[in-house]
PDB file of N, CA and C in Angstrom:
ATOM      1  N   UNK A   1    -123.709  21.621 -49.080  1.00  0.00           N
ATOM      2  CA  UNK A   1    -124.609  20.974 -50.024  1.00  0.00           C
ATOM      3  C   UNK A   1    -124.153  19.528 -50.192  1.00  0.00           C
ATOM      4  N   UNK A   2    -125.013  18.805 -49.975  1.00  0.00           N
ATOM      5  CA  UNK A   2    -125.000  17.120 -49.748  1.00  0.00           C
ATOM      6  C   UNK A   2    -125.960  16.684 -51.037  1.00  0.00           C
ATOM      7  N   UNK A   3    -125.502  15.408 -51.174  1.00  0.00           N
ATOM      8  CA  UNK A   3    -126.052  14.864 -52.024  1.00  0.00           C
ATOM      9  C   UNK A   3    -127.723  14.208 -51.382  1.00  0.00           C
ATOM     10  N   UNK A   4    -128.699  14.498 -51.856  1.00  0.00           N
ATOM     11  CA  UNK A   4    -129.915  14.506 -51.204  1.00  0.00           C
ATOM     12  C   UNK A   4    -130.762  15.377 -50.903  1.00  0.00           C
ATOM     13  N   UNK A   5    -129.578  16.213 -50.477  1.00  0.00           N
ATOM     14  CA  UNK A   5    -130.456  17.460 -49.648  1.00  0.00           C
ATOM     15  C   UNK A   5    -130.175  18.941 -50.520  1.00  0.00           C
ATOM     16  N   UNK A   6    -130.513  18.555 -51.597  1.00  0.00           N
ATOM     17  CA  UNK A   6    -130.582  19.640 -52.235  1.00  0.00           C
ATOM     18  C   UNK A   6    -131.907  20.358 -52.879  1.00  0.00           C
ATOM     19  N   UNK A   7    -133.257  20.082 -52.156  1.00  0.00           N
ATOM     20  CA  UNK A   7    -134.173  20.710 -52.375  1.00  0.00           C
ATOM     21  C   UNK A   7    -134.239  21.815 -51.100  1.00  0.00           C
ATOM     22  N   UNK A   8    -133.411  21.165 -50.212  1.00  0.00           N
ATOM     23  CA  UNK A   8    -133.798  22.133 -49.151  1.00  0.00           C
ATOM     24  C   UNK A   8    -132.727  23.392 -48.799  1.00  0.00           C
ATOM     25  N   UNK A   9    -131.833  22.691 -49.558  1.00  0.00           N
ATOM     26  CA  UNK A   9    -130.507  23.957 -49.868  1.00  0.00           C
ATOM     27  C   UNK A   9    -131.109  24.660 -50.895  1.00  0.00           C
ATOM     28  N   UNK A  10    -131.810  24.528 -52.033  1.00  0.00           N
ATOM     29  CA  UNK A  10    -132.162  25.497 -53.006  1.00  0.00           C
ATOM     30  C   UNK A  10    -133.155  26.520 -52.025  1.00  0.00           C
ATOM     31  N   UNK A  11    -133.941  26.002 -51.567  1.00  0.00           N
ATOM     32  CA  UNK A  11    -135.149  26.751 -50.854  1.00  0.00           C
ATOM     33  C   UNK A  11    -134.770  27.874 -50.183  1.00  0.00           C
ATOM     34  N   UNK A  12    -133.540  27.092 -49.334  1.00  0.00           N
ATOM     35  CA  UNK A  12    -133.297  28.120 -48.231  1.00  0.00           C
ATOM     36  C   UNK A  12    -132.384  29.531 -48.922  1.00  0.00           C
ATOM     37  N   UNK A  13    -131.381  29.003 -50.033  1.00  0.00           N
ATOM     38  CA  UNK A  13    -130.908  29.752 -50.368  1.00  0.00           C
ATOM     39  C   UNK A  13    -131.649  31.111 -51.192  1.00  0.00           C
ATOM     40  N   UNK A  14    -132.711  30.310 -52.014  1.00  0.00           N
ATOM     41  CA  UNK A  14    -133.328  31.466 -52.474  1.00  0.00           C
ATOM     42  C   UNK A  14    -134.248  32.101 -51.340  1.00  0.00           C
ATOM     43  N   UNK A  15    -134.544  31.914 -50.416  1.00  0.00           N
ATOM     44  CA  UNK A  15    -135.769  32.284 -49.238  1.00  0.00           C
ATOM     45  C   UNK A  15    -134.513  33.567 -48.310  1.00  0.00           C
ATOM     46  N   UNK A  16    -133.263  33.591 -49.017  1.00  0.00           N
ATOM     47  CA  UNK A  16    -131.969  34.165 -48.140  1.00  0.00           C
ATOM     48  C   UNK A  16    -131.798  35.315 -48.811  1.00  0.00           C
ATOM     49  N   UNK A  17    -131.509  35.085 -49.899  1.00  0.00           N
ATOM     50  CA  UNK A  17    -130.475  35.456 -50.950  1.00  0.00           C
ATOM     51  C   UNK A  17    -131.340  36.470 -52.253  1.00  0.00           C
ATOM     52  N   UNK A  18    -130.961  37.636 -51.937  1.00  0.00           N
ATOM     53  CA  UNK A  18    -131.646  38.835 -52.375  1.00  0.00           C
ATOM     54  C   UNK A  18    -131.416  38.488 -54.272  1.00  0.00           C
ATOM     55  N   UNK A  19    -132.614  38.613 -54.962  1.00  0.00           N
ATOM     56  CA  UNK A  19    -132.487  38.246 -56.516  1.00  0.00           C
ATOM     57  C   UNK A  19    -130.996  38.785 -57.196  1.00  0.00           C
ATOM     58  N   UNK A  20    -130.829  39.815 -56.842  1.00  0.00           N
ATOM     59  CA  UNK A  20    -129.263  40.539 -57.753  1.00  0.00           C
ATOM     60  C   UNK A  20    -128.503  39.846 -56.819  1.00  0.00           C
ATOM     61  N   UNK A  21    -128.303  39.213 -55.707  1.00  0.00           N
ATOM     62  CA  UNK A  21    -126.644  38.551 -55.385  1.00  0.00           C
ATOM     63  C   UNK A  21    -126.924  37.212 -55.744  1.00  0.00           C
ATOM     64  N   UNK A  22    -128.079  36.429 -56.824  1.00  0.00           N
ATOM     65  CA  UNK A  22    -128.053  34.882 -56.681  1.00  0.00           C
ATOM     66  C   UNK A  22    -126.981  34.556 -57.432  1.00  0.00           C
ATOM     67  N   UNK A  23    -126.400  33.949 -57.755  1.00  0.00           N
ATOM     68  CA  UNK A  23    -125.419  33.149 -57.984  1.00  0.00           C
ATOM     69  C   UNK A  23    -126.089  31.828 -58.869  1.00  0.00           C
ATOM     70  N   UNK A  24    -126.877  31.693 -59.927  1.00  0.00           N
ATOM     71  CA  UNK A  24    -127.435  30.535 -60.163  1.00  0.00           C
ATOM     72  C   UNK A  24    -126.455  30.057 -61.316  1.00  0.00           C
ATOM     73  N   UNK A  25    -125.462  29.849 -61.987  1.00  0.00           N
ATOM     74  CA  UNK A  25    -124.573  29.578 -62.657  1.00  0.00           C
ATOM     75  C   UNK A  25    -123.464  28.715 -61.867  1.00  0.00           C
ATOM     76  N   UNK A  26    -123.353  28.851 -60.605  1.00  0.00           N
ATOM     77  CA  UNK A  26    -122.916  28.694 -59.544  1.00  0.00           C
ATOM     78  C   UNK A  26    -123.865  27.487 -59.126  1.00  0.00           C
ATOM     79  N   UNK A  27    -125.044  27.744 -58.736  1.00  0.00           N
ATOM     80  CA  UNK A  27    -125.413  27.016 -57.959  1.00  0.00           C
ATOM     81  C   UNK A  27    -125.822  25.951 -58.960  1.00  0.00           C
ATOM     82  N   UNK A  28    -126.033  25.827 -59.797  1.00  0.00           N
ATOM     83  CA  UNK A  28    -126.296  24.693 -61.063  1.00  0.00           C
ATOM     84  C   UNK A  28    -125.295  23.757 -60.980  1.00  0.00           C
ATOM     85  N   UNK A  29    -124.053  24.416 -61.281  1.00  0.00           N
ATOM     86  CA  UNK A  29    -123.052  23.773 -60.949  1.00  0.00           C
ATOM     87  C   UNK A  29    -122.853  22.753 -59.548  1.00  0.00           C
ATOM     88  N   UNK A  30    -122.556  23.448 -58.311  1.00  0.00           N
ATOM     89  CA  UNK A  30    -122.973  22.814 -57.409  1.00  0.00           C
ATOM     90  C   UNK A  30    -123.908  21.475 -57.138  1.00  0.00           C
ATOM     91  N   UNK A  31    -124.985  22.150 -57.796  1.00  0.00           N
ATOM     92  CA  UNK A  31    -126.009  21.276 -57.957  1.00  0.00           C
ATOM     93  C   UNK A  31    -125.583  19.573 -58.428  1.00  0.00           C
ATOM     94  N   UNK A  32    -124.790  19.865 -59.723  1.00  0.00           N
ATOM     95  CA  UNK A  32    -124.231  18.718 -60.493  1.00  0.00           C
ATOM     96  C   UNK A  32    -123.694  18.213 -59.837  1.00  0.00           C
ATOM     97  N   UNK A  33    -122.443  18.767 -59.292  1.00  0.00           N
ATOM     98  CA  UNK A  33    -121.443  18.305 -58.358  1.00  0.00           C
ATOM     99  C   UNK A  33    -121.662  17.316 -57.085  1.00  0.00           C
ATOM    100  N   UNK A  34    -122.419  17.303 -56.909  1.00  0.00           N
ATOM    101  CA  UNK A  34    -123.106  17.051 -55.559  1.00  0.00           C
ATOM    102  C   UNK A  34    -124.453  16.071 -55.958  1.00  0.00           C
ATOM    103  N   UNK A  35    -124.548  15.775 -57.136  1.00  0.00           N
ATOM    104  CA  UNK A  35    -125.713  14.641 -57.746  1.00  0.00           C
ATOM    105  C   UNK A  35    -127.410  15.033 -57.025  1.00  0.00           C
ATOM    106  N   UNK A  36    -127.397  16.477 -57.125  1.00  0.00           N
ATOM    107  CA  UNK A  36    -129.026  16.796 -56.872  1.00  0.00           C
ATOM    108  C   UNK A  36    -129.418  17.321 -57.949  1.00  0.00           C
ATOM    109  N   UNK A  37    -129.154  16.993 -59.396  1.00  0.00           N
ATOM    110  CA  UNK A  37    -129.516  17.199 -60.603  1.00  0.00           C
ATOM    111  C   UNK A  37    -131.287  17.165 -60.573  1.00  0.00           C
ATOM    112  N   UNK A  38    -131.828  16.949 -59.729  1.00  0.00           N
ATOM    113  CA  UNK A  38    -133.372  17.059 -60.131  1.00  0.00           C
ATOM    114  C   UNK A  38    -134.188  18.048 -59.369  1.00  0.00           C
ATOM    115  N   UNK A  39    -133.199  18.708 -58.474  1.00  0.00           N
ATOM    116  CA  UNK A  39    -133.383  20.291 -57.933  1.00  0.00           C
ATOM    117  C   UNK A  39    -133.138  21.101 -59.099  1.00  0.00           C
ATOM    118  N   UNK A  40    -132.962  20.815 -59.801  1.00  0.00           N
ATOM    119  CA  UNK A  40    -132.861  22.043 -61.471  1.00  0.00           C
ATOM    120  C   UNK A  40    -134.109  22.657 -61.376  1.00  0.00           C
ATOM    121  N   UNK A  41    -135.440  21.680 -61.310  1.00  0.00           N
ATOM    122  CA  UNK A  41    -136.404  22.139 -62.035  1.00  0.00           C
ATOM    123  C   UNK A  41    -136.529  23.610 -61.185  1.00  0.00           C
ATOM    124  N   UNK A  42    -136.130  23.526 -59.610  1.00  0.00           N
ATOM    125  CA  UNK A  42    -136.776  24.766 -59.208  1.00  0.00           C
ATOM    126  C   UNK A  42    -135.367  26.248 -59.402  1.00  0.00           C
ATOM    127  N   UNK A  43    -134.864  25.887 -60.518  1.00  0.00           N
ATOM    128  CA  UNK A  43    -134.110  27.330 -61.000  1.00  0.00           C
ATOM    129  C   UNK A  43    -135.140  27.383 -61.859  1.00  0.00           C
ATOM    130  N   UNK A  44    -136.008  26.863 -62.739  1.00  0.00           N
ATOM    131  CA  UNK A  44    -136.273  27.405 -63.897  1.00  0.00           C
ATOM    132  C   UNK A  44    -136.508  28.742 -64.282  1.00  0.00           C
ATOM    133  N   UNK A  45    -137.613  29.045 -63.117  1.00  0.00           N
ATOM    134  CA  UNK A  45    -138.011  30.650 -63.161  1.00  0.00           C
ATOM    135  C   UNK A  45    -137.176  31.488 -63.054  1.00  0.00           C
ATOM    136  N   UNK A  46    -135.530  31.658 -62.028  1.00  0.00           N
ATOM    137  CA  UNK A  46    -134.547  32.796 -62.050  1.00  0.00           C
ATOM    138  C   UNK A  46    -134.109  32.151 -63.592  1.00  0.00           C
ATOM    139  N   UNK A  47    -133.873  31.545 -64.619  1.00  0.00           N
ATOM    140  CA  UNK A  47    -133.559  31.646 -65.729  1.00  0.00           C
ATOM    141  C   UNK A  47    -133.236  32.655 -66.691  1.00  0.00           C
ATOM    142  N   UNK A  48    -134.873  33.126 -66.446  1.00  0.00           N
ATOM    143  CA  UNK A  48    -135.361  34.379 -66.984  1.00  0.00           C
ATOM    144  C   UNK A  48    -134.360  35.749 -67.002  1.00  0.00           C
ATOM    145  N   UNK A  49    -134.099  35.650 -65.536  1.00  0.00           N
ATOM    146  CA  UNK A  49    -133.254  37.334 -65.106  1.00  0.00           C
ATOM    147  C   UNK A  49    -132.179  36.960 -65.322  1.00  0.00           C
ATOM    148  N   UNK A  50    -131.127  35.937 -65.817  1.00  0.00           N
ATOM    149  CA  UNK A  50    -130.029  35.653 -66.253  1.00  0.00           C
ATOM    150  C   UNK A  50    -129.258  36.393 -67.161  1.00  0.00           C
ATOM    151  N   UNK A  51    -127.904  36.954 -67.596  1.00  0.00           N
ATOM    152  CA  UNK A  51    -127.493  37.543 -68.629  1.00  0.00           C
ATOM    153  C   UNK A  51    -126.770  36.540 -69.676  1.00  0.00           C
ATOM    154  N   UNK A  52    -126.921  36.796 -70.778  1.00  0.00           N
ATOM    155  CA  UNK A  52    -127.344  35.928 -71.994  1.00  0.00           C
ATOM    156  C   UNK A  52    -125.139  35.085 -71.636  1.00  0.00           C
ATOM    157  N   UNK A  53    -124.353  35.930 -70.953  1.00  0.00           N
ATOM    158  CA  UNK A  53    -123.093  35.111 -70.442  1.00  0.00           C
ATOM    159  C   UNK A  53    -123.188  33.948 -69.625  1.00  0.00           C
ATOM    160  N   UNK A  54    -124.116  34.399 -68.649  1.00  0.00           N
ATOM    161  CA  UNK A  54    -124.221  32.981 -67.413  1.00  0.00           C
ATOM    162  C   UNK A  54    -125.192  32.340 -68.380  1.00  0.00           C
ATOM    163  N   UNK A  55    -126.464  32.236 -69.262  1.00  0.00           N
ATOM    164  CA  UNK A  55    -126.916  31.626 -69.745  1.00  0.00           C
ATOM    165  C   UNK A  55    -126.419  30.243 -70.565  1.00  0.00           C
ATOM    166  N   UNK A  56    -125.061  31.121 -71.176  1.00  0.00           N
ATOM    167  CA  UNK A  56    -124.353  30.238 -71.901  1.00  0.00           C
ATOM    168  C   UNK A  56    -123.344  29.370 -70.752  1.00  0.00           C
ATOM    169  N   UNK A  57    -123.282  29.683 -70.125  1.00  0.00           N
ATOM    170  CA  UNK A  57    -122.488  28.841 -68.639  1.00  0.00           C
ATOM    171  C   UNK A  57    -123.485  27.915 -68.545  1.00  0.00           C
ATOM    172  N   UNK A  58    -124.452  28.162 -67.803  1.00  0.00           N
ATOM    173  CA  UNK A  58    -125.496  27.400 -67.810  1.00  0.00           C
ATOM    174  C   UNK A  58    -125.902  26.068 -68.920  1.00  0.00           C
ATOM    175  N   UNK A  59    -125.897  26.456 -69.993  1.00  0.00           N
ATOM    176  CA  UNK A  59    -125.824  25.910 -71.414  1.00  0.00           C
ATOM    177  C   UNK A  59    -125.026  24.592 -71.757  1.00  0.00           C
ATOM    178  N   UNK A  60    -123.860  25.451 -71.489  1.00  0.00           N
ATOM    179  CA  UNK A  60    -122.803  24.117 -71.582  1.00  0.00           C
ATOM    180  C   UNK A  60    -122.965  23.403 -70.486  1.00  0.00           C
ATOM    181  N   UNK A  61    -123.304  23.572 -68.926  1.00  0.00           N
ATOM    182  CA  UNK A  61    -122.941  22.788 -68.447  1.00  0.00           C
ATOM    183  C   UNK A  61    -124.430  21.511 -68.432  1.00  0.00           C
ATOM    184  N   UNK A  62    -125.114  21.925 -69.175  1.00  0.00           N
ATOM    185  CA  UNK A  62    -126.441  20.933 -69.133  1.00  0.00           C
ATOM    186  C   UNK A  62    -126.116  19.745 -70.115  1.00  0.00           C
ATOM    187  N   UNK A  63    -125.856  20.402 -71.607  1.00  0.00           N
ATOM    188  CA  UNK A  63    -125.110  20.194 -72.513  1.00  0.00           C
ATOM    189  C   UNK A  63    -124.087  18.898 -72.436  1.00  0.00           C
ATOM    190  N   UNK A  64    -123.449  19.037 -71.226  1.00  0.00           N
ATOM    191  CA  UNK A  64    -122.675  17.913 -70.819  1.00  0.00           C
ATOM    192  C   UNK A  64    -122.796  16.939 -70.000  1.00  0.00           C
ATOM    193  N   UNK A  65    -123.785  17.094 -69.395  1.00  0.00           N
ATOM    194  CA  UNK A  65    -124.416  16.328 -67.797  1.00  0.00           C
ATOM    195  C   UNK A  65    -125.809  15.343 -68.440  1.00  0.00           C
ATOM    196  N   UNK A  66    -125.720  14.006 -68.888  1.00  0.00           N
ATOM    197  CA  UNK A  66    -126.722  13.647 -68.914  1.00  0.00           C
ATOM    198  C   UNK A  66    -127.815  13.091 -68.065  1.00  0.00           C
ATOM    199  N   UNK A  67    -127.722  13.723 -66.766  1.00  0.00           N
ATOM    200  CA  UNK A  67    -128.439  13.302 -65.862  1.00  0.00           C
ATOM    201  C   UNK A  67    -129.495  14.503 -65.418  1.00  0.00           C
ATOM    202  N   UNK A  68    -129.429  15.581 -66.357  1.00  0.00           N
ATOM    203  CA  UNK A  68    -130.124  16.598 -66.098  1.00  0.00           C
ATOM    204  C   UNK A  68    -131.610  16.358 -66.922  1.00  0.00           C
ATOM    205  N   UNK A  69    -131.976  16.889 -65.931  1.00  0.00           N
ATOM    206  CA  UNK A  69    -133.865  16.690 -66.544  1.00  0.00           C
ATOM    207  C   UNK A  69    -133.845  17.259 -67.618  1.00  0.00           C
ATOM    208  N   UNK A  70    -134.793  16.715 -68.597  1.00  0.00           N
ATOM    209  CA  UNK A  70    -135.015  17.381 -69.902  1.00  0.00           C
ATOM    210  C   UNK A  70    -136.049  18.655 -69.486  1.00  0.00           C
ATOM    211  N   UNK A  71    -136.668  18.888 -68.854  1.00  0.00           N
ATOM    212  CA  UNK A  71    -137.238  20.004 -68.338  1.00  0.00           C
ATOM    213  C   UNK A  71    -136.462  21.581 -68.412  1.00  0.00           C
ATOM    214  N   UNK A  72    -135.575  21.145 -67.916  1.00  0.00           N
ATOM    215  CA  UNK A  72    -134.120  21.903 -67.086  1.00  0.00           C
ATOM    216  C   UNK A  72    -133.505  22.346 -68.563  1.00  0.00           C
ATOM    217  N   UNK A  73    -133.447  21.546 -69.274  1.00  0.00           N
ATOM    218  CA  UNK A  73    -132.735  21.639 -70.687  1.00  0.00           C
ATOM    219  C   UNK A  73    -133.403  22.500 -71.634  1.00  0.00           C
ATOM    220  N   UNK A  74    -134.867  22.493 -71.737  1.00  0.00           N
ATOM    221  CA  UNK A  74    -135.718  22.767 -72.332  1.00  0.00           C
ATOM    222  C   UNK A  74    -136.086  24.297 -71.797  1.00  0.00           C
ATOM    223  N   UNK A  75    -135.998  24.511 -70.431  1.00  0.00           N
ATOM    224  CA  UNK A  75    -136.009  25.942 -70.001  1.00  0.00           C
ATOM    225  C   UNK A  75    -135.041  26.918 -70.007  1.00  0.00           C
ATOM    226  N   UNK A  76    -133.599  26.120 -70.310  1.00  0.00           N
ATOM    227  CA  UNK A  76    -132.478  26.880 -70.163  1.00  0.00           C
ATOM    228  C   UNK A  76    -132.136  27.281 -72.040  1.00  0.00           C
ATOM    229  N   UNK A  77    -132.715  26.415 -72.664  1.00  0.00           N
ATOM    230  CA  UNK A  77    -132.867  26.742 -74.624  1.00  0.00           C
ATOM    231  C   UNK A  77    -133.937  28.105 -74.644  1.00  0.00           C
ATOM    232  N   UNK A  78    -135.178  27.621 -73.882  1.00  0.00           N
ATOM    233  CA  UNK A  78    -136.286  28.899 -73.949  1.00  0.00           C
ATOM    234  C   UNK A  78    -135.724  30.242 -73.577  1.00  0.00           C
ATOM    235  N   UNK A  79    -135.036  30.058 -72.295  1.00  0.00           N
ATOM    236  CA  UNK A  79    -134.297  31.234 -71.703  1.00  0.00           C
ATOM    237  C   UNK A  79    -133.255  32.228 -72.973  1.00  0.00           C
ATOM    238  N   UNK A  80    -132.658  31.449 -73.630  1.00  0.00           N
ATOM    239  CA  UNK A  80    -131.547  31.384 -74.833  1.00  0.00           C
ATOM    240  C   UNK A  80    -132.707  32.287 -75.980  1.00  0.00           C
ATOM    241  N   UNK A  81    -133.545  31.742 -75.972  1.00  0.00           N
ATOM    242  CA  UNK A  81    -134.623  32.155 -77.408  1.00  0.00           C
ATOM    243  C   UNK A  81    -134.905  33.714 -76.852  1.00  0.00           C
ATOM    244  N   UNK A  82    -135.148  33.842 -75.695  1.00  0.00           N
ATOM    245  CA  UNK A  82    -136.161  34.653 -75.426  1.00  0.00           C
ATOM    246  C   UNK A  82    -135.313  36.035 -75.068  1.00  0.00           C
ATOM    247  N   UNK A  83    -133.866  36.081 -75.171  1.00  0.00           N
ATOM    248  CA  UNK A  83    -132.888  37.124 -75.290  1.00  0.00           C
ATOM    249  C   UNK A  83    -133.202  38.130 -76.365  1.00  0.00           C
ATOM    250  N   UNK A  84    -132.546  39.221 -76.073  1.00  0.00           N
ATOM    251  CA  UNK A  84    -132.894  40.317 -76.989  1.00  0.00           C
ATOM    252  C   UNK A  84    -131.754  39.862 -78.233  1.00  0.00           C
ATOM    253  N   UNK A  85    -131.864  40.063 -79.130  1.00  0.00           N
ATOM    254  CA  UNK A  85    -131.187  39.539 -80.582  1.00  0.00           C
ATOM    255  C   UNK A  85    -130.617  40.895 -80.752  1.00  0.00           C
ATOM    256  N   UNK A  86    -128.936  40.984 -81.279  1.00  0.00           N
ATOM    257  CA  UNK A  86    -128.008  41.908 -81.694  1.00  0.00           C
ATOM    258  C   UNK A  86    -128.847  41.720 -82.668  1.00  0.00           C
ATOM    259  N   UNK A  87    -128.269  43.243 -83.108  1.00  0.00           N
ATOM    260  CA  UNK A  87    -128.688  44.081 -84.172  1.00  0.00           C
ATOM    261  C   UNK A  87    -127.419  43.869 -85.532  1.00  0.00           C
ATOM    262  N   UNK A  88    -127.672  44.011 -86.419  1.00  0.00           N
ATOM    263  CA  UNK A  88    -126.716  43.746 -87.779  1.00  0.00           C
ATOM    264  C   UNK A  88    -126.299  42.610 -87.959  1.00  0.00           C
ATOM    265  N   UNK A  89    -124.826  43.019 -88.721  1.00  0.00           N
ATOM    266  CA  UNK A  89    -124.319  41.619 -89.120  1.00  0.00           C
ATOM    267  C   UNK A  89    -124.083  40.112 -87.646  1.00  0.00           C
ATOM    268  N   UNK A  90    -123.695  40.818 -86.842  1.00  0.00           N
ATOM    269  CA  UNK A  90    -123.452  39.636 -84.799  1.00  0.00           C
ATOM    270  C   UNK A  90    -125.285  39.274 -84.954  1.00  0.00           C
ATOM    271  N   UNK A  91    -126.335  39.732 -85.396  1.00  0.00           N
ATOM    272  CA  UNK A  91    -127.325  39.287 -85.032  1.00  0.00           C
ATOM    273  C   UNK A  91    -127.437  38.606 -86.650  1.00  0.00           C
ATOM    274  N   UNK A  92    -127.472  38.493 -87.633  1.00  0.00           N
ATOM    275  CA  UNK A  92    -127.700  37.391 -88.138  1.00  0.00           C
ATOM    276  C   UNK A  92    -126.853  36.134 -88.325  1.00  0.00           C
ATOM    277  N   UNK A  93    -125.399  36.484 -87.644  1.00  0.00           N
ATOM    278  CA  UNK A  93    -124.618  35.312 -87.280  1.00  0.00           C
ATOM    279  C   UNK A  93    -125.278  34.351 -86.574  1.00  0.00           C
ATOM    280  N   UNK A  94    -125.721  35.477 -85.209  1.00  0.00           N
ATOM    281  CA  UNK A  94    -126.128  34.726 -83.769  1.00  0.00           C
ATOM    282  C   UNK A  94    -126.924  34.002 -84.557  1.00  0.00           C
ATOM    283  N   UNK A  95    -128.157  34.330 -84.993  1.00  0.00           N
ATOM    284  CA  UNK A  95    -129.264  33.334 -85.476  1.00  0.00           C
ATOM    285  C   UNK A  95    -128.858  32.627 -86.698  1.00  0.00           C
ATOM    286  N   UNK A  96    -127.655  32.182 -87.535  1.00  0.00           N
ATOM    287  CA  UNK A  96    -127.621  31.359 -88.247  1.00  0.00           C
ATOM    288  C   UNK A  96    -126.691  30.390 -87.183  1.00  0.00           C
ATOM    289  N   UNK A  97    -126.091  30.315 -86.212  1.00  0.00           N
ATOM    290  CA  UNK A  97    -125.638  29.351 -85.565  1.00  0.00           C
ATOM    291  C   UNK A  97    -125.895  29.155 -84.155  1.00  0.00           C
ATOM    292  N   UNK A  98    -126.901  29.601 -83.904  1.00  0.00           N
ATOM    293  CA  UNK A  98    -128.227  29.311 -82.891  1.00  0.00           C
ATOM    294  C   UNK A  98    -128.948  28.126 -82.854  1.00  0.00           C
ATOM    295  N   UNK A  99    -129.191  27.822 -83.980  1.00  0.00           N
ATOM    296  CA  UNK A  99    -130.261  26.710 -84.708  1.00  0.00           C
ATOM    297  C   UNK A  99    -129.479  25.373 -84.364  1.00  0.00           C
TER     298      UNK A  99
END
């Protein structure tokens, strides 16, 4: 993964790479690393199947990168919302320091 050519590394990888072995916490990263920060937009959709751990991986590392599309930012918060909410006292924590 080169700097540039990272629309065509996302493509191929997902056109490869069976949904349960993706690695997109990983490849975000990468992504940064390598300054193809505007290949984000096409993770948005695996977002979704993420577990609310890599989400928060994900999270921080947007969190810190200001070169990431606000798009990217905005889908990876939606992703965050759209988790199933603990039950009891961990679920009204979560949602008083969520906000």
């Amino acid at each position: 993964l080169v700097e540039g050519r990272g629309q065509a590394f996302v493509s191929a990888y997902f056109a490869a790479t069976p949904r349960d072995k993706r690695e997109v916490p990983a490849l975000v990263e990468a992504l940064l690393a390598t300054r193809n920060a505007d290949c984000l937009l096409q993770l948005r959709q695996p977002l979704s199947e993420l577990s609310a751990k890599e989400l928060r991986r994900v999270e921080g590392m947007v969190a810190e990168n200001p070169i990431v599309p606000q798009a990217f930012g905005e889908a990876v918060a939606a992703a965050l919302e759209a988790l199933p909410q603990p039950g009891g006292v961990a679920g009204v924590l979560w949602k008083l320091f969520r906000r």
